[in-house]
Protein backbone atom coordinates (compact mmCIF):
# COMPACT_ATOMS: atom_id res chain seq x y z
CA UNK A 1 34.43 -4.51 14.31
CA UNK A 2 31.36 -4.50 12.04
CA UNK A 3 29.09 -5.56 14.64
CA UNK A 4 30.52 -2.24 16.92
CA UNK A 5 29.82 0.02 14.47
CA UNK A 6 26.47 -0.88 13.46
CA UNK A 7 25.85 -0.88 17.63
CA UNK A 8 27.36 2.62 17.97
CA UNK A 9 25.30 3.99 14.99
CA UNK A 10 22.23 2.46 16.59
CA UNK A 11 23.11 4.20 19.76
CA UNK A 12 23.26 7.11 18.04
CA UNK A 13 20.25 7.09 15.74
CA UNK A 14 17.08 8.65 17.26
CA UNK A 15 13.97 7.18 17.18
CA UNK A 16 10.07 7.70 17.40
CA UNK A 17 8.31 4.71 18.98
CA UNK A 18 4.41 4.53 18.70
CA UNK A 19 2.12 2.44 21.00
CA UNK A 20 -0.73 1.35 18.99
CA UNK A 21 -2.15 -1.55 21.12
CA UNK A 22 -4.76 0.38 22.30
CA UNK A 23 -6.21 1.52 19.21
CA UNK A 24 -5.57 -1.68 16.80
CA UNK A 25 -9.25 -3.37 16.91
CA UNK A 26 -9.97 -6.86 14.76
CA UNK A 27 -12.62 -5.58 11.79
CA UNK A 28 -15.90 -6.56 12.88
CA UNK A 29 -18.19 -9.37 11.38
CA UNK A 30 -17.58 -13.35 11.69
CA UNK A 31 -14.76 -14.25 9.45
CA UNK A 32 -11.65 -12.79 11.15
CA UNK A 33 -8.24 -12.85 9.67
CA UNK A 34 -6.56 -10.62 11.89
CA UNK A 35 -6.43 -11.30 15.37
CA UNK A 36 -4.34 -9.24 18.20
CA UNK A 37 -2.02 -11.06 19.74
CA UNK A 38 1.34 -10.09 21.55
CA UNK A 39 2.79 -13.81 21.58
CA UNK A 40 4.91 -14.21 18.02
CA UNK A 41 6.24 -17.29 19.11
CA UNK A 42 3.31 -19.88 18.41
CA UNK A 43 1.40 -19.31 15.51
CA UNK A 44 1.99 -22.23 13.14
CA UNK A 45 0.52 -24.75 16.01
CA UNK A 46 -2.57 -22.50 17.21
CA UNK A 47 -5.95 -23.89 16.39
CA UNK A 48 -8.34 -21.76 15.07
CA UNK A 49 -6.56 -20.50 11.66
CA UNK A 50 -9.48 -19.16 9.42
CA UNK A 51 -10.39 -22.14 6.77
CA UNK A 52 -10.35 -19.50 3.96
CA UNK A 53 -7.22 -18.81 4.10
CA UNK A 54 -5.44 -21.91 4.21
CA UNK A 55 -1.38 -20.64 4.19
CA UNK A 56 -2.36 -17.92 7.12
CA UNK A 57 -1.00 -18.46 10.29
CA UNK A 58 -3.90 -18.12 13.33
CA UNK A 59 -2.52 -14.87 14.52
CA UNK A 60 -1.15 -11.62 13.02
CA UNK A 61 0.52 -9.59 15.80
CA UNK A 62 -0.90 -6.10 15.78
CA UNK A 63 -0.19 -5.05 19.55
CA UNK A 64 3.41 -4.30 18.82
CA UNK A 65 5.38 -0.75 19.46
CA UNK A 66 6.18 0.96 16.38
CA UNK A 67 9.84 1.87 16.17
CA UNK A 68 10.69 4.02 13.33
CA UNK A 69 14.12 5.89 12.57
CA UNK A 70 13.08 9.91 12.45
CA UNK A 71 14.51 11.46 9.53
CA UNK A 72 16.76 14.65 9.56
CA UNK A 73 15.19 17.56 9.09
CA UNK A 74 17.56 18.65 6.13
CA UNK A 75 16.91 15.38 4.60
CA UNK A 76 16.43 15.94 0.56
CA UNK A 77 14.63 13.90 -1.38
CA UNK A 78 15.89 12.49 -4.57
CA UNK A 79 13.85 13.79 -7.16
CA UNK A 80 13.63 12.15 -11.09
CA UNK A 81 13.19 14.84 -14.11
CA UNK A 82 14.47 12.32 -16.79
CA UNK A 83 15.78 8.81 -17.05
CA UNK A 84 19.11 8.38 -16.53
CA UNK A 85 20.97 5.80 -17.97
CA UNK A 86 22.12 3.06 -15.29
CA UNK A 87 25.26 0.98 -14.20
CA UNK A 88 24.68 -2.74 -14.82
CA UNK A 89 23.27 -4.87 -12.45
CA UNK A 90 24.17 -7.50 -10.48
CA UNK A 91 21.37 -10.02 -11.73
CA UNK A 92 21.15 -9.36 -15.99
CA UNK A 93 16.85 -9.47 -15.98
CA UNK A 94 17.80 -12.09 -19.22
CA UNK A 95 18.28 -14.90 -17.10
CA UNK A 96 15.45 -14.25 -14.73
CA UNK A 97 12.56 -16.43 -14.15
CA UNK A 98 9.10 -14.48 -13.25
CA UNK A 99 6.19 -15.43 -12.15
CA UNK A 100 3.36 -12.85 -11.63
CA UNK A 101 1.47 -13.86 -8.76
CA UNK A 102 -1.78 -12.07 -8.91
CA UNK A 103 -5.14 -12.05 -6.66
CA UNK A 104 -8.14 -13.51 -7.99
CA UNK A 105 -11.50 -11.87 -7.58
CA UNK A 106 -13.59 -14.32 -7.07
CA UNK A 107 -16.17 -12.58 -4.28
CA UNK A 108 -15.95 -10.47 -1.94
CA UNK A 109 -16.10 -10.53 1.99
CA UNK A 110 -17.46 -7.33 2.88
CA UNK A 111 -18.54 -4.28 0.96
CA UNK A 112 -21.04 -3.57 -2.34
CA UNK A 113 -21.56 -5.56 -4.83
CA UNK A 114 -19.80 -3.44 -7.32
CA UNK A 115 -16.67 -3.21 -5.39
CA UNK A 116 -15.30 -6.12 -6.39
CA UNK A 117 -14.28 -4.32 -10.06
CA UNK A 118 -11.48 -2.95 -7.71
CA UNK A 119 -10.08 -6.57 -7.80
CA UNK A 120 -11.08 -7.45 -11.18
CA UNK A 121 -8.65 -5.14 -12.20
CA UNK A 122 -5.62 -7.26 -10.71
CA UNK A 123 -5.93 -9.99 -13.57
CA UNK A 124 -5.86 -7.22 -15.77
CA UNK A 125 -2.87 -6.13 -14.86
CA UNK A 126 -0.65 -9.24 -14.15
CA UNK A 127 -1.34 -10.08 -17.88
CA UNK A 128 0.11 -6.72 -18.95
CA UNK A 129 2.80 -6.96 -16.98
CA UNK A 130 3.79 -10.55 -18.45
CA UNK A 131 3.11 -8.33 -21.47
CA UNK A 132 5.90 -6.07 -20.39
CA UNK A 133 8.24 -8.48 -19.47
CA UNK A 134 7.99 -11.50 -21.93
CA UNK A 135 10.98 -9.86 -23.88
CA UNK A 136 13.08 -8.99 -21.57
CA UNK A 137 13.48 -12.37 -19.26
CA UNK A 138 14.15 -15.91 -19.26
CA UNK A 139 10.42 -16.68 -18.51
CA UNK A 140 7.23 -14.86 -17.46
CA UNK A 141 3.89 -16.66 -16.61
CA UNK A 142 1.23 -15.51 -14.01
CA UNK A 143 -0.34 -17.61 -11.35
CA UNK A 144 -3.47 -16.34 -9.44
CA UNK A 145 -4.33 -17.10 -5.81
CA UNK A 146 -7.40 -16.95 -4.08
CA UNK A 147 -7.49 -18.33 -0.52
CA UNK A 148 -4.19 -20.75 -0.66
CA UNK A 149 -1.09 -19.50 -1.19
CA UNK A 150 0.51 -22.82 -0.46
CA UNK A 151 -0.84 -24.26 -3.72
CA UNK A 152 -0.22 -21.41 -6.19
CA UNK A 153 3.61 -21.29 -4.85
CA UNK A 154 3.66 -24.92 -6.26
CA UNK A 155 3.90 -23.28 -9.79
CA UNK A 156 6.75 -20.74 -9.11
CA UNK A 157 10.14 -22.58 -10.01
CA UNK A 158 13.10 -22.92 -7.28
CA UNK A 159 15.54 -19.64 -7.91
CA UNK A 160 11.86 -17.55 -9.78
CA UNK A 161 11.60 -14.57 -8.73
CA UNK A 162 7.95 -13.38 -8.18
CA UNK A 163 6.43 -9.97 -8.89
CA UNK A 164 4.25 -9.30 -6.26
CA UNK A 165 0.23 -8.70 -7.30
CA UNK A 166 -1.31 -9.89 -4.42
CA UNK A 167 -3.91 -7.46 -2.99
CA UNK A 168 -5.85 -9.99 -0.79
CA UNK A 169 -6.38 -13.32 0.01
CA UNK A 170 -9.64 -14.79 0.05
CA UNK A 171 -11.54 -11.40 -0.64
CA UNK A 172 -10.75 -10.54 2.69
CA UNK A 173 -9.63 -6.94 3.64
CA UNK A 174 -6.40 -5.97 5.44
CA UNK A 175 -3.98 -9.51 4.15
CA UNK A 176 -2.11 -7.75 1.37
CA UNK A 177 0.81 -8.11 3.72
CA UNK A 178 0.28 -11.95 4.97
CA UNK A 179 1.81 -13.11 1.52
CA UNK A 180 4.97 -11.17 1.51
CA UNK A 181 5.33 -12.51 5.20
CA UNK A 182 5.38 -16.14 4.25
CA UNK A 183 7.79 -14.96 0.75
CA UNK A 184 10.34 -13.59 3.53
CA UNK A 185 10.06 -16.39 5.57
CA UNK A 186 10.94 -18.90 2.37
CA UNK A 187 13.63 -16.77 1.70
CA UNK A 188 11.47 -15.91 -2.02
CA UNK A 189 12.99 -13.28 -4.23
CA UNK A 190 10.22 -10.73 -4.53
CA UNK A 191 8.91 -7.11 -6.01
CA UNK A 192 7.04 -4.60 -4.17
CA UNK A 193 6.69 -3.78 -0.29
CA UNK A 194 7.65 -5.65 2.47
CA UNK A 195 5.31 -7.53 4.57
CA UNK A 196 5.69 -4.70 8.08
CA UNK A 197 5.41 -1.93 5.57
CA UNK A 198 2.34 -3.15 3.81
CA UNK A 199 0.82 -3.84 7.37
CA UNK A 200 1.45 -0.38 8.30
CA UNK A 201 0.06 1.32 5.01
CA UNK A 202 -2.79 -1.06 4.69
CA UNK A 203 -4.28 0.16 8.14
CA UNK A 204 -4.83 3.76 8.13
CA UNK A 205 -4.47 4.52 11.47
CA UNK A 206 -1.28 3.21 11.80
CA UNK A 207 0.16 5.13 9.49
CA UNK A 208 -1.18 8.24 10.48
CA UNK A 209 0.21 7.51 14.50
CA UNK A 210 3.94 7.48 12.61
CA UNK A 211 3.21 11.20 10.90
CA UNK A 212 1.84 12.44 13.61
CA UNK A 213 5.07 11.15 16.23
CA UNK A 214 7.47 12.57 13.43
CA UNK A 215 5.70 15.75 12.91
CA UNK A 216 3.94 15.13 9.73
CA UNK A 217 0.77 16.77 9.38
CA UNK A 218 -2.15 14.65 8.51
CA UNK A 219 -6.20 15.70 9.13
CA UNK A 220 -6.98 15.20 12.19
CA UNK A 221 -9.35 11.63 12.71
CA UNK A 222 -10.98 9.63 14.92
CA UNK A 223 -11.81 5.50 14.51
CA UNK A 224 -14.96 4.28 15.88
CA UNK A 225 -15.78 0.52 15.76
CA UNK A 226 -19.40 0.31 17.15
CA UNK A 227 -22.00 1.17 15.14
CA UNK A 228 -24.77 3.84 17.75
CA UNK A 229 -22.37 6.08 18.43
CA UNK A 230 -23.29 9.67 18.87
CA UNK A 231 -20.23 12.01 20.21
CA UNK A 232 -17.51 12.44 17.75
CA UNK A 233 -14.08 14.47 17.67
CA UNK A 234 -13.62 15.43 14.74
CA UNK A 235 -14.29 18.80 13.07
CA UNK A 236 -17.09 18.94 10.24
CA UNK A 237 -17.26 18.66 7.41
CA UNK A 238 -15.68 15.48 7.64
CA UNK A 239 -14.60 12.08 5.31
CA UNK A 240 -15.70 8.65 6.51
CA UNK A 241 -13.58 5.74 5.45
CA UNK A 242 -13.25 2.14 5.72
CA UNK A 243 -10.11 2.24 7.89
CA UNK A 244 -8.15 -0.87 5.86
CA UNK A 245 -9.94 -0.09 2.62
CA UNK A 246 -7.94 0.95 -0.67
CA UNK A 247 -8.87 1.16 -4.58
CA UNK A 248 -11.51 4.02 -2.94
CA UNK A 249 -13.38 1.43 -1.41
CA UNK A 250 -16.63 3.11 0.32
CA UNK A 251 -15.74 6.81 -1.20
CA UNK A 252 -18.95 7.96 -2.33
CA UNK A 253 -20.49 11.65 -1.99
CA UNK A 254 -22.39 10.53 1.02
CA UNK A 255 -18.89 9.86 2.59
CA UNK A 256 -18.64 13.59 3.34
CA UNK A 257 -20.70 14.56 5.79
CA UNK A 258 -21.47 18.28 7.22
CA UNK A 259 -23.70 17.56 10.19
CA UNK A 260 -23.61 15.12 13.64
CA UNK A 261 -26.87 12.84 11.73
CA UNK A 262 -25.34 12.51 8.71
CA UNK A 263 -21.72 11.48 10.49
CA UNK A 264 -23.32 9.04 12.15
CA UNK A 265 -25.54 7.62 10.04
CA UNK A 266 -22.48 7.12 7.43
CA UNK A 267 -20.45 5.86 10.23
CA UNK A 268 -22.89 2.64 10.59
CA UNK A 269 -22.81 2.10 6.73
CA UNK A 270 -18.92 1.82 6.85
CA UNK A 271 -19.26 -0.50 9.87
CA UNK A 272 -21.96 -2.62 9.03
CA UNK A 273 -20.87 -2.96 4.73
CA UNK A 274 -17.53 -3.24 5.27
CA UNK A 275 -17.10 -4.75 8.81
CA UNK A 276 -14.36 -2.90 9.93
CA UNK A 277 -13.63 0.06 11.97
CA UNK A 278 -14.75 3.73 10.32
CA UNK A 279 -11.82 6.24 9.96
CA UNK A 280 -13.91 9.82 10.30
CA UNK A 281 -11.07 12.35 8.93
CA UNK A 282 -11.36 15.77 8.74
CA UNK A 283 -11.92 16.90 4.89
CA UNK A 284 -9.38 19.31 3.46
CA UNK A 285 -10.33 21.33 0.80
CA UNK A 286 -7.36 21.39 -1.05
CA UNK A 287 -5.55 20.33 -4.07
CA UNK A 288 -5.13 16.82 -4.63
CA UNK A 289 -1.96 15.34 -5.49
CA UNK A 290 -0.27 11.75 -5.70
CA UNK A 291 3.16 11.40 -5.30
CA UNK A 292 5.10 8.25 -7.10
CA UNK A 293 8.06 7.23 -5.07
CA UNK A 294 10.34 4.26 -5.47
CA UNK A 295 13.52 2.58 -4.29
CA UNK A 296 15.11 0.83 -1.87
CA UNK A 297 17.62 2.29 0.51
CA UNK A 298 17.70 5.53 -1.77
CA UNK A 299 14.27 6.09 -2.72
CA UNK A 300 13.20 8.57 -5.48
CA UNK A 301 10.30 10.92 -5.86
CA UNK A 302 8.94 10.79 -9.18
CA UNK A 303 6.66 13.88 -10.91
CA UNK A 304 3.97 14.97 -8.44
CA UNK A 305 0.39 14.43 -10.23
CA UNK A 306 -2.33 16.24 -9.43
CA UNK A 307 -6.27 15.43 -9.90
CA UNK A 308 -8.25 17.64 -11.88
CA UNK A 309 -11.66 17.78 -10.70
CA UNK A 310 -12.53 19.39 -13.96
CA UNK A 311 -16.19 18.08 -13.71
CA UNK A 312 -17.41 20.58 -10.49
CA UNK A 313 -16.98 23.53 -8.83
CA UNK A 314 -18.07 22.67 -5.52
CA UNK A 315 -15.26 22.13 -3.27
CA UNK A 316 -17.21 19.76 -0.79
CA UNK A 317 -17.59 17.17 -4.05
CA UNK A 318 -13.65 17.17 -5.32
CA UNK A 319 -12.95 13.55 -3.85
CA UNK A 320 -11.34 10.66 -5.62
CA UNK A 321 -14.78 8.27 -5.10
CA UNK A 322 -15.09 4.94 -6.16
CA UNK A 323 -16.75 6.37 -9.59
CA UNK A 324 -13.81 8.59 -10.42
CA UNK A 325 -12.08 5.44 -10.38
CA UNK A 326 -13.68 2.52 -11.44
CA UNK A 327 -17.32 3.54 -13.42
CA UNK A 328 -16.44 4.54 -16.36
CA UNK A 329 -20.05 5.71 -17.61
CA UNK A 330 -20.00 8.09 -15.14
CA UNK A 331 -19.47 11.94 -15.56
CA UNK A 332 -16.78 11.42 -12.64
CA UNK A 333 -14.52 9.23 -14.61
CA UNK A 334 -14.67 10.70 -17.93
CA UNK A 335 -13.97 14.53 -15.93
CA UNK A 336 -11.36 13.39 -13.32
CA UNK A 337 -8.26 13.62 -15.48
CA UNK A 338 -4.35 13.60 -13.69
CA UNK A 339 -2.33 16.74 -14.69
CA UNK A 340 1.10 15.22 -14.33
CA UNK A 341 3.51 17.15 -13.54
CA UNK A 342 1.64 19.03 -11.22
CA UNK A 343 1.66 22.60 -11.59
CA UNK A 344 3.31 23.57 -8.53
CA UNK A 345 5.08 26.91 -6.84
CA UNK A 346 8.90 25.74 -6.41
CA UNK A 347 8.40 25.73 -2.54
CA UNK A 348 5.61 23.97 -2.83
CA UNK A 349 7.12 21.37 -4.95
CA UNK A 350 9.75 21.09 -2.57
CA UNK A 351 7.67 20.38 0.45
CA UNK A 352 5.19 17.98 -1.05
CA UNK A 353 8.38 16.04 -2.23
CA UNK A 354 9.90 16.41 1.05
CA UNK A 355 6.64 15.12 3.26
CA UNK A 356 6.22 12.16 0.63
CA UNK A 357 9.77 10.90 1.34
CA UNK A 358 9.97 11.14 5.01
CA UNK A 359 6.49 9.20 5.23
CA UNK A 360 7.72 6.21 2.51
CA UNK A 361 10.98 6.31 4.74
CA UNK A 362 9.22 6.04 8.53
CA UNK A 363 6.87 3.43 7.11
CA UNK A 364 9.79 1.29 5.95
CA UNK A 365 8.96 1.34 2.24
CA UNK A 366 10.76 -0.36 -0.69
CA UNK A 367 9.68 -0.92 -3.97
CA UNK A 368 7.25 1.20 -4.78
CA UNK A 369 4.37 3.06 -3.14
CA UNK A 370 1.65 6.50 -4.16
CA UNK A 371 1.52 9.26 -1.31
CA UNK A 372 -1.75 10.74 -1.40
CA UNK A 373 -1.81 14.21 -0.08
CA UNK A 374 -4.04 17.26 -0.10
CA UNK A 375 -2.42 20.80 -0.80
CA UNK A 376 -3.93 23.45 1.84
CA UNK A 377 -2.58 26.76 1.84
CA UNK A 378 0.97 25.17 0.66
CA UNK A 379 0.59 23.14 3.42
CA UNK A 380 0.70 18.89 2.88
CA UNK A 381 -1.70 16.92 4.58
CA UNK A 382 -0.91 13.31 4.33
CA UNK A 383 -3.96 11.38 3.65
CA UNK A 384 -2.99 8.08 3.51
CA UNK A 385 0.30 5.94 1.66
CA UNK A 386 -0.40 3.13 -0.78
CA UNK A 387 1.83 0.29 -0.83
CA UNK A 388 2.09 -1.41 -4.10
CA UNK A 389 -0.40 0.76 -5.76
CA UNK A 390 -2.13 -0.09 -8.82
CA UNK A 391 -0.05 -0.85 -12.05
CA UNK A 392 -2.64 -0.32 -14.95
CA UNK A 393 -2.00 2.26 -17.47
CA UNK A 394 -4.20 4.89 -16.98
CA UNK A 395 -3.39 4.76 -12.80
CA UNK A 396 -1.30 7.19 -11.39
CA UNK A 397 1.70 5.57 -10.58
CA UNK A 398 1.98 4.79 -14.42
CA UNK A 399 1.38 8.77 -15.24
CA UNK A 400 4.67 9.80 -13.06
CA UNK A 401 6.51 7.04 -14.78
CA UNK A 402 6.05 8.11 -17.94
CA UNK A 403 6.47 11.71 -16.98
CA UNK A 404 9.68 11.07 -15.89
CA UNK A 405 10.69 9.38 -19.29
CA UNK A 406 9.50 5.45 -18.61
CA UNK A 407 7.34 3.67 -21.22
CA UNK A 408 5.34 1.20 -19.45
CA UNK A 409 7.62 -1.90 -20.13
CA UNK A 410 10.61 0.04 -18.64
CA UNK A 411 8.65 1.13 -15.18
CA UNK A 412 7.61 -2.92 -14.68
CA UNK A 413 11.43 -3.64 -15.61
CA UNK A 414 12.77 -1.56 -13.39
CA UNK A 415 10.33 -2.50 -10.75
CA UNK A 416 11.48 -5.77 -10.68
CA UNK A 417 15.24 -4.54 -11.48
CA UNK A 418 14.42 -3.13 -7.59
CA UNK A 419 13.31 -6.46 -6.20
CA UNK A 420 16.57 -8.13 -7.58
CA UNK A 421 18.34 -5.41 -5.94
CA UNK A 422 17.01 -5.88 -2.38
CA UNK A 423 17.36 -9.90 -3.04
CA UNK A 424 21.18 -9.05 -3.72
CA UNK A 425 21.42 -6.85 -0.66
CA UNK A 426 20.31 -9.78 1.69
CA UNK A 427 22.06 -12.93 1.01
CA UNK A 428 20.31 -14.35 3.77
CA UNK A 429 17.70 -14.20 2.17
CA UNK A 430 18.60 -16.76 -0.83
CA UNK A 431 16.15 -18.37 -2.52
CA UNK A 432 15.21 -22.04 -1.35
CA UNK A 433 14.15 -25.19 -3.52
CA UNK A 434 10.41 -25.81 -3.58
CA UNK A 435 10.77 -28.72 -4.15
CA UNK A 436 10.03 -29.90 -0.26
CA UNK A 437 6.93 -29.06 1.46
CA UNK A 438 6.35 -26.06 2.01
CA UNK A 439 5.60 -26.30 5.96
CA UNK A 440 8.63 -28.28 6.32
CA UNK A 441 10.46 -25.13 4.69
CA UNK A 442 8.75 -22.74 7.23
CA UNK A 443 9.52 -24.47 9.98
């Protein structure tokens, strides 16, 4: 009877389906990870599996339709003004093992020298978070991985759960989502994103192709993967971006451009530095705002921040570049404050909220994940959706948090409160011994 109903409300529930073979293009350069293929079926046994890497299978399946639920139009979001005091939980966090898996920056494959402070970061982090947590569980120690995840799971105890900080493997772009694959497929209680979702955030393009099939507006774009071009789409002025870049990766002020030469030119620097496609996005002057959601099946939309861009006037220079974020001699940093909660018109509110929902919804999100959007004439443009955004203090996801009532220790709590809770919801998904090998376990 169980298995009718969930038929007849499939048959019932509309979707959206995407084709994105056609557009889905391997980043350029000579150290692969991601390689179209339509075939699931025989990964493990392919030859060819980059060296770096040593856990990831040869082939990551990018040619595949996109089939997402599209959401009612009346759908509201849930929206936190305060913390609420909450029923007890099925798993009490006191008799919880954690292990904080976190990336290691040890180089980087592609991009400036100075990026890799982006990853530096991550280490950071994972120790605060063991901070945050050494009170309230059974255990807490963090593990960091490089290129093989098959080793660093050796540390993390049969029944552990592990909060996710993986942001690459190997200092390769676009494999945030390869570890939570190989978690799922061990049946290993997690925090954070699944695997499809983080695929889908982690590549630009494909998340825009879901708002634009469910009648989200985003700027409009184009993706060009060979460096010479000349003829472009897109109206100027215009952003470049690294299309699988995060962390502002490749945001400078020479990323907006305002002529056909200077498109162009910037276009080759994205190709050629960071070996991978170039998004070219129209820019939208605008307000912009981040927008903290988490949860599982009912999601939440925390307060709505919005970047001050106290430091300029000029319109064509308000961008969140990589020195807003991450050089903190610069006039960029120190002027770049978040005004959280955003001071926003009540309709306004209600549509950023609204837009910010629906797109952590299509895109299959749990967890927790940052909408960036920019404000144009009350109208939200989603810019792109951040999976497992950054954690650290002074980042935004942090400044919702605490505007909603959270002290730091109580947002990492309850982000792993919401990994228990998705673990409880899928028995299936029980964790297994590691004690065998860890291929045999796979197989």
């Amino acid at each position: 009877m169980a298995a009718k109903k969930k038929a007849q409300h499939a048959a019932h529930t509309p979707t959206v389906t995407t084709a994105v073979e056609s557009d889905v293009e391997e980043p350029p350069g000579s150290r692969r990870l991601i390689r179209a293929s339509a075939a699931r079926g025989s990964r493990e046994g392919r030859a060819g599996a980059p060296r770096t890497v040593a856990f990831l299978e040869a082939s990551t399946d990018l040619t595949t339709q996109v089939q997402v639920p599209q959401t009612p139009a009346k759908a509201e979001p849930r929206v936190v003004r305060e913390v609420r005091p909450r029923a007890s939980r099925r798993v009490a966090l006191r008799d919880v093992e954690v292990v904080v898996l976190f990336s290691e920056a040890l180089k980087m494959e592609r991009g400036r020298p100075e990026d890799v402070v982006a990853d530096e970061e991550t280490e950071q982090v994972a120790r605060l978070v063991v901070e945050a947590l050494q009170d309230r569980v059974a255990s807490v120690t963090a593990v960091g991985v490089w290129n093989d995840l098959r080793a660093s799971l050796k540390a993390v105890p049969a029944g552990a759960v592990i909060f996710n900080l993986v942001e690459s493997m190997g200092g390769e772009a676009y494999t945030e989502f390869l570890p939570p694959r190989r978690f799922q497929r061990l049946g290993l209680r997690y925090t954070g994103v699944p695997s499809e979702a983080l695929r889908l955030t982690g590549h630009k393009m494909l998340a825009k192709k879901i708002f634009e099939a469910n009648g989200l507006a985003t700027p409009r774009y184009q993706i060009v993967r060979r460096t010479g071009q000349k003829r472009f789409d897109v109206p100027l002025p215009a952003i470049v971006k690294p299309v699988t870049e995060g962390g502002s990766l490749g945001i400078t002020h020479e990323a907006i451009v305002s002529d056909p030469e200077a498109l162009a030119a910037r276009v080759d620097f994205v190709l050629t530095t960071y070996r991978q496609p170039a998004l070219i996005e129209e820019f939208i002057v605008g307000r912009e705002l981040n927008v903290a959601v988490w949860g599982n099946h009912r999601p939440e939309v925390l307060p709505i921040s919005e970047i001050d861009f106290r430091w300029t006037d000029d319109p064509m220079r308000k961008i969140v570049s990589f020195a807003s974020k991450w050089e903190k001699d610069s006039i960029e940093y120190r002027e770049t404050p978040g005004i959280c909660p955003a001071l926003l018109r009540p309709a306004e509110r209600k549509r950023v909220e609204a837009a910010a929902l629906k797109a952590y919804t299509l895109l299959g999100l749990e967890g927790y994940a940052r909408v960036d959007i920019r404000l144009r004439d009350g109208m939200p443009y989603l810019l792109e959706v951040n999976g497992n955004p950054d954690l650290a203090p002074d980042a935004g996801f942090f400044r919702s948090a605490r505007a909603a009532g959270h002290t730091y220790e109580t947002m990492i709590a309850h982000i792993l409160e919401l990994g228990l809770e998705r673990a409880a919801a899928q028995p299936h998904q029980a964790p297994q011994p590691l004690a065998r090998p860890l291929a045999a376990a796979a197989a």
